[in-house]
Protein backbone atom coordinates (compact mmCIF):
# COMPACT_ATOMS: atom_id res chain seq x y z
CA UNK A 1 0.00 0.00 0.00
CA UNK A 2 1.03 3.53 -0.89
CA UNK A 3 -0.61 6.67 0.51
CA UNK A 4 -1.92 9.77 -1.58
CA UNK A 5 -0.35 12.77 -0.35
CA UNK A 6 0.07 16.46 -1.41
CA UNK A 7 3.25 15.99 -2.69
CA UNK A 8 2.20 13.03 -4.99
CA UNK A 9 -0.58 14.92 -6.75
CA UNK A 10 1.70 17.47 -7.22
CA UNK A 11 3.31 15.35 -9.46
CA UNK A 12 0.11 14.86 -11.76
CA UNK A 13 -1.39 18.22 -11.31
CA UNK A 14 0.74 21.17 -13.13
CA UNK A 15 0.29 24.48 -13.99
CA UNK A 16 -1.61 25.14 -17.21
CA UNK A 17 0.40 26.35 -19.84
CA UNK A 18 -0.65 30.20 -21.28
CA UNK A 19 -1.01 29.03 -24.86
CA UNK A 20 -4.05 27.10 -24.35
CA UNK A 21 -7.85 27.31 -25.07
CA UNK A 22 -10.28 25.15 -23.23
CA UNK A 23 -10.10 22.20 -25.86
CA UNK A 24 -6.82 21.51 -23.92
CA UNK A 25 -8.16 20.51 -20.55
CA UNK A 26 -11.02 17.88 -22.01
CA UNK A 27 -14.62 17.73 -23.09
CA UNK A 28 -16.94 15.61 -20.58
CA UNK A 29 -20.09 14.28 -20.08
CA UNK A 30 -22.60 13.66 -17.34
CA UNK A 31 -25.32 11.93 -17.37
CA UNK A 32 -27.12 12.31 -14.05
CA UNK A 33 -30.06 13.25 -12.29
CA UNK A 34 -34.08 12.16 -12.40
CA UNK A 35 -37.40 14.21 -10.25
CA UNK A 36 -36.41 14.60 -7.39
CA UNK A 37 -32.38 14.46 -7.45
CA UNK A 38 -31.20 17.66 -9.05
CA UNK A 39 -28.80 18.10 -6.59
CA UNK A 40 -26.88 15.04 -7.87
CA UNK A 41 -26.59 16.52 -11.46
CA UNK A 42 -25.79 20.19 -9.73
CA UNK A 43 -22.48 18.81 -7.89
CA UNK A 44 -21.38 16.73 -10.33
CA UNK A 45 -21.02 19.21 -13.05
CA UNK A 46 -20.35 22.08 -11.12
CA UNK A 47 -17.87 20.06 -9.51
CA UNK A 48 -16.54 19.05 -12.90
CA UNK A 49 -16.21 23.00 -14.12
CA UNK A 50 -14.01 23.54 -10.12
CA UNK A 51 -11.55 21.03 -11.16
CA UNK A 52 -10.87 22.63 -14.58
CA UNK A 53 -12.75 20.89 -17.63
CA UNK A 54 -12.52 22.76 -20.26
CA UNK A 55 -16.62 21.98 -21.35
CA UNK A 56 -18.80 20.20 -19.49
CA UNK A 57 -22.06 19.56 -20.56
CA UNK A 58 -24.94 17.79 -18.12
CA UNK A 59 -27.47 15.68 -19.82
CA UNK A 60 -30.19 15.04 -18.04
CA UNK A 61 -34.06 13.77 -17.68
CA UNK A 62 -36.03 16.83 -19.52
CA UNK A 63 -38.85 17.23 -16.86
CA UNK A 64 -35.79 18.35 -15.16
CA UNK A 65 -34.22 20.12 -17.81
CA UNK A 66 -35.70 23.88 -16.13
CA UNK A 67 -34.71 23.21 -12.64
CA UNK A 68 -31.04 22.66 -13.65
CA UNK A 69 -30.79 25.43 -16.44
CA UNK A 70 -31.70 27.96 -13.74
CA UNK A 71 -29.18 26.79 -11.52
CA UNK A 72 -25.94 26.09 -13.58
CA UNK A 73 -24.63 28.75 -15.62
CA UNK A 74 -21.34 27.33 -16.78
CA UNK A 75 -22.08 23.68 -17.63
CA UNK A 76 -23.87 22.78 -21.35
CA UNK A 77 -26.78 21.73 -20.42
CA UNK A 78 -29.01 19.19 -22.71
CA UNK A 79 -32.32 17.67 -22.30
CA UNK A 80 -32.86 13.89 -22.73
CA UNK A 81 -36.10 11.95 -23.92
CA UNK A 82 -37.18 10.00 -20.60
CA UNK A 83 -40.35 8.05 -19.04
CA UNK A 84 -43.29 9.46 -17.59
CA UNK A 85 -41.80 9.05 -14.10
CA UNK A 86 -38.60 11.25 -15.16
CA UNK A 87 -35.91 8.72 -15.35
CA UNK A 88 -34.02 8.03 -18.43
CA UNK A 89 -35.20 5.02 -20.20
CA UNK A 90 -33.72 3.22 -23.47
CA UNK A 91 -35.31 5.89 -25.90
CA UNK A 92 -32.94 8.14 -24.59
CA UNK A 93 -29.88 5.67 -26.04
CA UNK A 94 -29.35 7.97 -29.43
CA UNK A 95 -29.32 11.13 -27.75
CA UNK A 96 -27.01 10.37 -25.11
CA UNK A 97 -24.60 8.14 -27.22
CA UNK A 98 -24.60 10.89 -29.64
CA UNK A 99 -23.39 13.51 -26.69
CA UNK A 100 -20.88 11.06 -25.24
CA UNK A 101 -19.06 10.15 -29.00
CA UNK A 102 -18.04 13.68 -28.47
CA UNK A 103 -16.29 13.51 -24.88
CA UNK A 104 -13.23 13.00 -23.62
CA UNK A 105 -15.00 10.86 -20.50
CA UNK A 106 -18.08 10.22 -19.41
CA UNK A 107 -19.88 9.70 -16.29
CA UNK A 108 -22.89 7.97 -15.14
CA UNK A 109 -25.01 7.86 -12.48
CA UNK A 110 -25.33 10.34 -9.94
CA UNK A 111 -28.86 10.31 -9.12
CA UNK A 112 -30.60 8.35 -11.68
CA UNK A 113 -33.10 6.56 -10.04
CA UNK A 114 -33.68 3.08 -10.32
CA UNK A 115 -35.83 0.59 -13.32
CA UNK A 116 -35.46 -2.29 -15.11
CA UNK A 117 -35.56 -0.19 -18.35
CA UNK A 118 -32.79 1.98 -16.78
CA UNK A 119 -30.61 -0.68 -16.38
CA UNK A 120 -31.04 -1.66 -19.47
CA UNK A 121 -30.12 1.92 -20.15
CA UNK A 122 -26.86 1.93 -18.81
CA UNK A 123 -25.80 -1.34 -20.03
CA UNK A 124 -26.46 -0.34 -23.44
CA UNK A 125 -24.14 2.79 -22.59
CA UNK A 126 -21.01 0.84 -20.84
CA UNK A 127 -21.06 -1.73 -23.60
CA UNK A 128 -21.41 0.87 -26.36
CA UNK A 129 -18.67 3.36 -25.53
CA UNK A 130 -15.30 3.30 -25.65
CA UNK A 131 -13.99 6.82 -23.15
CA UNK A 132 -13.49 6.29 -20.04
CA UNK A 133 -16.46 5.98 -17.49
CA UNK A 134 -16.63 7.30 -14.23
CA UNK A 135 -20.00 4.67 -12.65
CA UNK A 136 -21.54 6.10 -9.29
CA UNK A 137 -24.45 5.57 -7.37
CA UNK A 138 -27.02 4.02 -9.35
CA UNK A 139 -24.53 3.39 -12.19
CA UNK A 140 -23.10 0.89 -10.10
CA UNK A 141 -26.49 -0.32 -8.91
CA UNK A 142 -27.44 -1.18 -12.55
CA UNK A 143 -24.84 -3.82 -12.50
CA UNK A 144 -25.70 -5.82 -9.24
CA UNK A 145 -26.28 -9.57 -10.60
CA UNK A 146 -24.38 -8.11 -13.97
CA UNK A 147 -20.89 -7.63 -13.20
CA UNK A 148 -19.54 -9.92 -15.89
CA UNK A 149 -20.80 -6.80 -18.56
CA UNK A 150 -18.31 -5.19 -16.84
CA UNK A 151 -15.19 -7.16 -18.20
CA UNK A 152 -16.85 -6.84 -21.83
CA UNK A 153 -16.52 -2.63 -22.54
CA UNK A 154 -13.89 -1.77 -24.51
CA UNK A 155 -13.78 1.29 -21.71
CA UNK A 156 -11.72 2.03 -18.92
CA UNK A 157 -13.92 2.08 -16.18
CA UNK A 158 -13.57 3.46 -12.47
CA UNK A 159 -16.29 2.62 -9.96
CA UNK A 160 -16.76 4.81 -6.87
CA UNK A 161 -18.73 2.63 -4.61
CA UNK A 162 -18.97 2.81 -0.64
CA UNK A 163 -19.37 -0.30 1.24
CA UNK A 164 -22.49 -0.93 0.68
CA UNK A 165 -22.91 -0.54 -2.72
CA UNK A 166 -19.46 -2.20 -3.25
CA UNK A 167 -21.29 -5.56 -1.27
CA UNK A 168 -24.53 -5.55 -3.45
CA UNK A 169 -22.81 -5.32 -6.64
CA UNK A 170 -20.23 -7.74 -5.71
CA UNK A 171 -21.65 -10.01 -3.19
CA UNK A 172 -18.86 -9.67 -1.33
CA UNK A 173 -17.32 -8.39 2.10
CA UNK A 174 -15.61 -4.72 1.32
CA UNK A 175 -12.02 -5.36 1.75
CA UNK A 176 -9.00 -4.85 0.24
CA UNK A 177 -8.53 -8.18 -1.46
CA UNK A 178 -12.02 -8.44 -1.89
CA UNK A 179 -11.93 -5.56 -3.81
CA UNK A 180 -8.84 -6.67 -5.47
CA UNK A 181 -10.31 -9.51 -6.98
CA UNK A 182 -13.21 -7.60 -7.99
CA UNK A 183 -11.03 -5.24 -9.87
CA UNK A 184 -9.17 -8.38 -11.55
CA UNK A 185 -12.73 -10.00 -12.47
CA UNK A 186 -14.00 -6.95 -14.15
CA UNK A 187 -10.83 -5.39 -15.46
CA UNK A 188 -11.84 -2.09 -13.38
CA UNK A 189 -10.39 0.73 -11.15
CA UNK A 190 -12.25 1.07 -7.92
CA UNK A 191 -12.22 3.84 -5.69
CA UNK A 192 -14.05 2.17 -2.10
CA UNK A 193 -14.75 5.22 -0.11
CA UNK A 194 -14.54 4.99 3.50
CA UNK A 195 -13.19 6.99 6.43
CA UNK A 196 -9.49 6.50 4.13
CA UNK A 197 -10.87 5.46 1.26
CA UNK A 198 -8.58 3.53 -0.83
CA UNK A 199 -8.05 3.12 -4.81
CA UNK A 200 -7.37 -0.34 -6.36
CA UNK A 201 -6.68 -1.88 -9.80
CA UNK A 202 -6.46 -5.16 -11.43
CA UNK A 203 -2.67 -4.78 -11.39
CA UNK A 204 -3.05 -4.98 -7.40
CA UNK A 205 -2.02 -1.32 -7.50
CA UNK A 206 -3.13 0.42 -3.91
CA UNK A 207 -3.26 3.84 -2.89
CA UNK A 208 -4.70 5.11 0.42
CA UNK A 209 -5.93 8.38 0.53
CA UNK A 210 -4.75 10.50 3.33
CA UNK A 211 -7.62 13.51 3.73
CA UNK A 212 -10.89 13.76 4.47
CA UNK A 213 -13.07 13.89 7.68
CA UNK A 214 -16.80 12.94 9.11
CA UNK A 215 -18.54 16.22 8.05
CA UNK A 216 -17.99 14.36 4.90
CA UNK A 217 -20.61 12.16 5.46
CA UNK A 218 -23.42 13.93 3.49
CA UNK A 219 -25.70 13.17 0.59
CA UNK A 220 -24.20 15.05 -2.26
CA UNK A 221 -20.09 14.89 -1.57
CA UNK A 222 -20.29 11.64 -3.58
CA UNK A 223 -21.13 13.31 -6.19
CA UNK A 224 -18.70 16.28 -5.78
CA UNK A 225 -16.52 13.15 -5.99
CA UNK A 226 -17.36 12.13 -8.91
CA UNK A 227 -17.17 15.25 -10.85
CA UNK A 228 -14.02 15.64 -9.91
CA UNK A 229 -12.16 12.59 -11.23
CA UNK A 230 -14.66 13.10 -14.19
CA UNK A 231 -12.56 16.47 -15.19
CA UNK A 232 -9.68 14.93 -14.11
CA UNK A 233 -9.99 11.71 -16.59
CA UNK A 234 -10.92 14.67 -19.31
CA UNK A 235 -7.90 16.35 -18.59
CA UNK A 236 -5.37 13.42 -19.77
CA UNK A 237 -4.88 11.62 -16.45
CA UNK A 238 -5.36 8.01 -16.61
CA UNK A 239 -8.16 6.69 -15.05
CA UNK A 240 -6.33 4.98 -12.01
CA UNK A 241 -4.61 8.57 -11.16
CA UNK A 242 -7.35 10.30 -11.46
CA UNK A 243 -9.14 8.26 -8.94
CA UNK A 244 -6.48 8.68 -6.63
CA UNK A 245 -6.20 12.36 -7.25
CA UNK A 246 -9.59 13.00 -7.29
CA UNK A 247 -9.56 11.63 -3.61
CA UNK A 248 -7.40 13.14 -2.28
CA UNK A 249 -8.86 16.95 -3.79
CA UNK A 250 -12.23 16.18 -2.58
CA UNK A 251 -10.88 15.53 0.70
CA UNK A 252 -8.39 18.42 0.96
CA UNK A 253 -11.68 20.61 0.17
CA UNK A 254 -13.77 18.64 3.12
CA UNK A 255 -11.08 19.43 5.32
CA UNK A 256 -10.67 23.33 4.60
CA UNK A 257 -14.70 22.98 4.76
CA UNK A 258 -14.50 21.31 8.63
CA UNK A 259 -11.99 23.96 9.61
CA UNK A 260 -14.41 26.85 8.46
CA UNK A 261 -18.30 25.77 9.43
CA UNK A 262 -17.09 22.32 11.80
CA UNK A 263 -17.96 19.01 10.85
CA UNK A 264 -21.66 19.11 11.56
CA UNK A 265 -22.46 22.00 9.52
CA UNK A 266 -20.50 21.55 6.67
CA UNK A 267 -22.10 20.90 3.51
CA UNK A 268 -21.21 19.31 -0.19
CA UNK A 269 -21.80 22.69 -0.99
CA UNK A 270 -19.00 24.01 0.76
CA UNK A 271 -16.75 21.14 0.03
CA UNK A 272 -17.32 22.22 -3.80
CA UNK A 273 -16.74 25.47 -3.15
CA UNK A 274 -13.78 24.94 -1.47
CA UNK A 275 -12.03 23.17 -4.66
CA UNK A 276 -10.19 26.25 -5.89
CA UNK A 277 -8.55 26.58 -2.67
CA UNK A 278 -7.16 23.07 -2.97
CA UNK A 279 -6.03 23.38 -6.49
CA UNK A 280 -4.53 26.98 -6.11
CA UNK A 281 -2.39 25.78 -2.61
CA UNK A 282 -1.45 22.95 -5.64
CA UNK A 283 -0.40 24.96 -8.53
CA UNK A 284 0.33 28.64 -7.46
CA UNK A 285 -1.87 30.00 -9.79
């Protein structure tokens, strides 16, 4: 085991060069968000634009296409066909495999609800793309009882699971060889959080993350999470890094975010907006 530490990201995260326009630093994609889970979609993206993506555009459900345009002002926003109950559904394949041929990565599942069709839905997606995919929350969900379509995308693939979602996928305890041998099954990165949540590859590659704290323990910093490595992934790290990376920004921003409202009142709010201070204290500028 290795640990993630400031001066290790350091070594991925450099100062942009002047001579750049924002098709150097990665086109992504989320898909994310149903009624009733806006706030999923919100931190992902937003969370996406912190880190540095150059465009990010959020496709979600349309019945929640108004809620989202009113609150995100930097993200590309695109509404997607969807059921009656506001979830995606598998007439909303073409559209989104249309935005995603586009990106540089792509990320799915920060509150998407739950359906067979959905499922369905995402399988389609994992099997039909070939850019990396960043799978949270209900992504992962849609392949409890499927992992073996896991091992058949022609993507690289990190999963962000905690423990429980990591034991109803798998069916297994969430440890480290556990976990391991998930990653070796599937041909996956996965990123188990926990108090130190820890990144593992098939390779039997792990990195323990060194940041981070219990006012973390919110609905919504998932998906601040996720955004993150999302960007990151867009920006030319590999997959693996960018996990690690990813963990230990979202954590360095948690921990600012404890020392200014305490653990109890911090919020994935404040954890987002507490990126920049993270990545500045990283590259200077």
């Amino acid at each position: 085991m290795e640990y993630i530490t400031k001066d290790f990201v350091k070594t991925l995260i450099k100062p942009r060069e002047q001579e750049t326009n924002k098709n150097h630093y990665g086109r992504v994609l989320a898909i994310c968000g149903c009624m009733g889970y806006t706030g999923a979609a919100y931190f992902a993206s937003q969370a996406a634009v912190k880190t540095g993506s150059g465009v990010v555009t959020l496709a979600v459900p349309n019945t929640i296409y108004p809620i989202l345009a009113s609150k995100l002002n930097e993200p590309v926003i695109r509404p997607i066909t969807c059921d009656t109950s506001g979830k995606f559904c598998l007439n909303s394949f073409d559209e989104l495999y249309e935005l995603a041929s586009h990106a540089d990565c792509v990320l799915i599942g920060c509150g998407l609800g739950r359906s067979d069709e959905l499922d369905l839905l995402v399988h389609k997606l994992v099997l039909s793309l070939s850019c990396p995919i960043v799978l949270d929350a209900d992504g992962i969900n849609a392949f409890s009882g499927h992992i073996d379509l896991l091992s058949k995308s022609n993507a690289q693939i990190v999963l962000t699971p905690h423990y429980g979602e990591f034991k109803r996928l798998s069916v297994l305890e969430p440890t480290i060889q556990n976990a391991i041998k998930f990653c070796q099954q599937t041909n996956t990165t996965v990123l188990l959080k926990s108090h130190r949540t820890n990144v593992l590859n098939a390779s039997k590659c792990h990195f323990q993350n060194t940041t981070g704290n219990a006012g973390m323990a919110k609905g919504g910093s998932g998906d601040v999470l996720s955004g993150i490595i999302l960007s990151l992934i867009g920006q030319g790290l590999s997959p693996f890094d960018a996990a690690c990376v990813g963990a230990w920004l979202h954590g360095a921003a948690g921990d600012i975010s404890a020392k200014q409202f305490g653990q109890y009142s911090m919020t994935p709010s404040d954890i987002l907006n507490n990126i920049w201070a993270v990545m500045l204290d990283i590259v200077g500028c």
